[in-house]
C-alpha atoms as a PDB file:
ATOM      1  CA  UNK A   1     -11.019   4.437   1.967  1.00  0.00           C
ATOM      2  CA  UNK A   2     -10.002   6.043  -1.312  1.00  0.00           C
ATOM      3  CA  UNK A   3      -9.332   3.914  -4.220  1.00  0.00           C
ATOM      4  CA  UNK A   4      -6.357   5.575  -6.789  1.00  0.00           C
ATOM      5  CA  UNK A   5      -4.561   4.352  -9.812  1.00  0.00           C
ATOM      6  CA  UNK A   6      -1.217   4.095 -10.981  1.00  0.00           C
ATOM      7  CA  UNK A   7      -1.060   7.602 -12.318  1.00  0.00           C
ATOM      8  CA  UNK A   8      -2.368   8.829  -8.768  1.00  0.00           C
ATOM      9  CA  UNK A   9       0.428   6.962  -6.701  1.00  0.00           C
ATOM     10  CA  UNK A  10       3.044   8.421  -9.353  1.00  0.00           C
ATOM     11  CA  UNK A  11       1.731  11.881  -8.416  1.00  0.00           C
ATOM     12  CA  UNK A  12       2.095  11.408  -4.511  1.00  0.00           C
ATOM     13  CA  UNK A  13       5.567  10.183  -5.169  1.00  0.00           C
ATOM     14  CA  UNK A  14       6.499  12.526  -7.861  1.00  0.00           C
ATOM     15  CA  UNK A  15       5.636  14.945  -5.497  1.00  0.00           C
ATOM     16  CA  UNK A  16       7.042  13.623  -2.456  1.00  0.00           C
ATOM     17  CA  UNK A  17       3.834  14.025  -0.902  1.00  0.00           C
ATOM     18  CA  UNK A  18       3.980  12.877   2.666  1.00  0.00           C
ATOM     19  CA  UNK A  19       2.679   9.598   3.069  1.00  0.00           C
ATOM     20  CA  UNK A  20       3.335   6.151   3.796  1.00  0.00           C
ATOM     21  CA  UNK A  21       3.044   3.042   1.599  1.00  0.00           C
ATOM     22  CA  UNK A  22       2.250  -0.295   2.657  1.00  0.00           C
ATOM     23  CA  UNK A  23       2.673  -3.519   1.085  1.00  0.00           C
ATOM     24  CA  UNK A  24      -0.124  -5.878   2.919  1.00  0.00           C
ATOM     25  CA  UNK A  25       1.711  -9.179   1.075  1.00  0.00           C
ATOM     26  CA  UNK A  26       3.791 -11.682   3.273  1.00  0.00           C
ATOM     27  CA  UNK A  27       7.408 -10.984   4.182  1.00  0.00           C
ATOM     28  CA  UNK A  28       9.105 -13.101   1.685  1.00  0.00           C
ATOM     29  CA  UNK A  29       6.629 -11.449  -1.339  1.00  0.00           C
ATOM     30  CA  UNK A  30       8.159  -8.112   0.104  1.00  0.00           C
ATOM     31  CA  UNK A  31      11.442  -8.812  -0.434  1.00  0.00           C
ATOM     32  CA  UNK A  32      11.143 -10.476  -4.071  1.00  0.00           C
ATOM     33  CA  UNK A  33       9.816  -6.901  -5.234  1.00  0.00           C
ATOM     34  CA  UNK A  34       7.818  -3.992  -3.832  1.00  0.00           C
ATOM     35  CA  UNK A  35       6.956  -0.735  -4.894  1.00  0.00           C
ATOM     36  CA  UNK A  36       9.836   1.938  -4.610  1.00  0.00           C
ATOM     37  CA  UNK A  37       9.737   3.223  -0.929  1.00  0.00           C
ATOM     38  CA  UNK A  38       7.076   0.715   0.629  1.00  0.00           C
ATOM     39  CA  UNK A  39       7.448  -0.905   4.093  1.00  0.00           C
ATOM     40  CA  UNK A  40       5.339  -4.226   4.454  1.00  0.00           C
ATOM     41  CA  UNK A  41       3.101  -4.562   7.040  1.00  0.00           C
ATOM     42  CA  UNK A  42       1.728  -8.059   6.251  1.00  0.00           C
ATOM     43  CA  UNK A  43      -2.049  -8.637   7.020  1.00  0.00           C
ATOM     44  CA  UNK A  44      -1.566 -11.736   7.868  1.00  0.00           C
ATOM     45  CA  UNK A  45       0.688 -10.604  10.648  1.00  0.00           C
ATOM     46  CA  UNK A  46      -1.426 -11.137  14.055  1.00  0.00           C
ATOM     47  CA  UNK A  47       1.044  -7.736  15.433  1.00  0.00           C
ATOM     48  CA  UNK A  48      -0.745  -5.811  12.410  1.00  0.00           C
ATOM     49  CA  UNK A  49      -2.273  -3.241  14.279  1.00  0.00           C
ATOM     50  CA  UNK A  50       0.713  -3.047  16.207  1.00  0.00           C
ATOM     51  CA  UNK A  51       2.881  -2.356  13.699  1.00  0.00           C
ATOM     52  CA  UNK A  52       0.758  -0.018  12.337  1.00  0.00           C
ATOM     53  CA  UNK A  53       0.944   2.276  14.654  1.00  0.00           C
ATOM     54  CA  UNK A  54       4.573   1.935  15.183  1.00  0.00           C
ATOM     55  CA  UNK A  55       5.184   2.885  11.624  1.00  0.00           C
ATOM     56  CA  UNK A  56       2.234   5.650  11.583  1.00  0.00           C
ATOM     57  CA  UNK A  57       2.091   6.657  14.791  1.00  0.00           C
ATOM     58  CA  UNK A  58      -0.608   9.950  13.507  1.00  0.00           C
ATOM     59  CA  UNK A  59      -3.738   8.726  12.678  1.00  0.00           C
ATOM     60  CA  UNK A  60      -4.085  11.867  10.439  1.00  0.00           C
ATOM     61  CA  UNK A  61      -0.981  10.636   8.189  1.00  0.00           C
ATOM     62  CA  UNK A  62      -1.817   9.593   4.654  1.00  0.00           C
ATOM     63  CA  UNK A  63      -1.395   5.844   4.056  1.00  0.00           C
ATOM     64  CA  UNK A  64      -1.465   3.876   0.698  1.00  0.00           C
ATOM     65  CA  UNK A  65      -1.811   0.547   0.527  1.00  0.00           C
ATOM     66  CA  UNK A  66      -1.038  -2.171  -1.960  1.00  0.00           C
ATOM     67  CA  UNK A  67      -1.040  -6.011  -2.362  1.00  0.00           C
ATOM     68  CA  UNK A  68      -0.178  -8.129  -5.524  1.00  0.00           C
ATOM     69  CA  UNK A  69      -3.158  -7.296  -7.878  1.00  0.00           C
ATOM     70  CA  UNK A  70      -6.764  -5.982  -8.681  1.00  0.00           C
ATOM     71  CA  UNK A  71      -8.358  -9.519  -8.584  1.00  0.00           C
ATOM     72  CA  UNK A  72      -6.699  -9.655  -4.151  1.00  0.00           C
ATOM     73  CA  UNK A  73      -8.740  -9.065  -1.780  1.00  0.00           C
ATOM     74  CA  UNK A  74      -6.134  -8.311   0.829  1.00  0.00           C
ATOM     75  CA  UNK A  75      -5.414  -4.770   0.378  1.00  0.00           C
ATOM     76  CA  UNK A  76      -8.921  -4.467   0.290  1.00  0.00           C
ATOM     77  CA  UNK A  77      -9.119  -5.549   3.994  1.00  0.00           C
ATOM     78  CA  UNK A  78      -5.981  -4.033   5.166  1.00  0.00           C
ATOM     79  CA  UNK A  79      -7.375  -0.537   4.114  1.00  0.00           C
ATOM     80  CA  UNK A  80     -10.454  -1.234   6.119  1.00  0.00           C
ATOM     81  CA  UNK A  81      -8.511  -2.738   9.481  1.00  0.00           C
ATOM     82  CA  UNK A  82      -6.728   0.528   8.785  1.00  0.00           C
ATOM     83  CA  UNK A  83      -9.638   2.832   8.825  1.00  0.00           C
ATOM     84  CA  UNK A  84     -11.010   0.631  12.003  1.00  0.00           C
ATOM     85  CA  UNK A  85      -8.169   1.392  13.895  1.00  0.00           C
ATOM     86  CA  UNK A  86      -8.942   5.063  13.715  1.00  0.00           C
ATOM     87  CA  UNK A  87      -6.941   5.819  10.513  1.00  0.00           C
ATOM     88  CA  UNK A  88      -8.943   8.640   8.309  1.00  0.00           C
ATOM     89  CA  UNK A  89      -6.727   9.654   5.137  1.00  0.00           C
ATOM     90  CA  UNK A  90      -6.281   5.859   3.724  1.00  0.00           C
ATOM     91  CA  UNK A  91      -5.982   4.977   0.049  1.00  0.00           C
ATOM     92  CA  UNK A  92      -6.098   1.347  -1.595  1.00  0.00           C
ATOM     93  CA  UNK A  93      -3.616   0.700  -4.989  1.00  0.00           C
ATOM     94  CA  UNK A  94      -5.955  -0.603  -6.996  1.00  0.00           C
ATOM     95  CA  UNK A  95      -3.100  -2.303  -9.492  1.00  0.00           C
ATOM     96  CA  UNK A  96      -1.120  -3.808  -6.859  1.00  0.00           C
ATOM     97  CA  UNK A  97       2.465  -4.503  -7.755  1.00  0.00           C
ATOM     98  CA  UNK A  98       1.635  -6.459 -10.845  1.00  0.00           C
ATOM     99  CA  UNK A  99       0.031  -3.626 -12.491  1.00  0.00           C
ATOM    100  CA  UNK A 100       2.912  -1.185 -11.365  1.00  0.00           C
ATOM    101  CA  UNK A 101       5.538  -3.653 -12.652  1.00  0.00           C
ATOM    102  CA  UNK A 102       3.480  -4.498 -15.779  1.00  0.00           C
ATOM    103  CA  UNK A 103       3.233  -0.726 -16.674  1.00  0.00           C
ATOM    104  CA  UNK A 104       7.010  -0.672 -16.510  1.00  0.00           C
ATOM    105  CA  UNK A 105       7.477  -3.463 -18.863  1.00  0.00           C
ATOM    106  CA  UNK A 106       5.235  -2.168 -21.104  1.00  0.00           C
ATOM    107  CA  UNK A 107       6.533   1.754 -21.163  1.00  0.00           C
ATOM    108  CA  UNK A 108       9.837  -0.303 -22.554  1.00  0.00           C
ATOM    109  CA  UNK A 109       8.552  -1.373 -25.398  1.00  0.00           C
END
């Protein structure tokens, strides 16, 4: 596991770069706010590893994943359930959304 900032995940989406981004948060954290083009995949969820691979079905495929903030543990351990289920390109958000929200506020004023 790779661990990249907010001005890293800007460059894989500025670029388009293929990957996919994962939100490891509970459904209903999802859909208050997520990062622009994330899918969630909650760790909690005991079909994790299924939906994994349904989502990234090529365990060479690039996958970034983020949970609320640097102080959570949970995209921590989603990255490494990730990696254990054969997964070799796989980044953690260090920020979480917090920090990619707070940079936005903050860039306003």
């Amino acid at each position: 596991m790779q661990i990249i900032n907010r001005r890293e995940l800007e460059r894989m989406l500025e670029r388009r770069q293929d990957f996919v981004l994962i939100e490891a948060l509970p459904e209903e954290d999802f859909e208050t706010q997520h990062l622009p083009y994330a899918i969630n995949i909650p760790l909690e969820d005991e079909r994790f590893a299924d939906r994994l691979r349904e989502a990234v079905p090529e365990p060479e495929y690039d996958i970034v994943v983020y949970c609320s903030d640097p102080a959570s543990a949970i995209s921590r351990e989603a990255a490494r359930r990730i990696e254990d289920l054969g997964y070799v390109s796989v980044y953690q958000y260090q920020d979480g959304k917090v920090g990619w929200f707070q940079a936005d506020r903050d860039a306003v004023h």
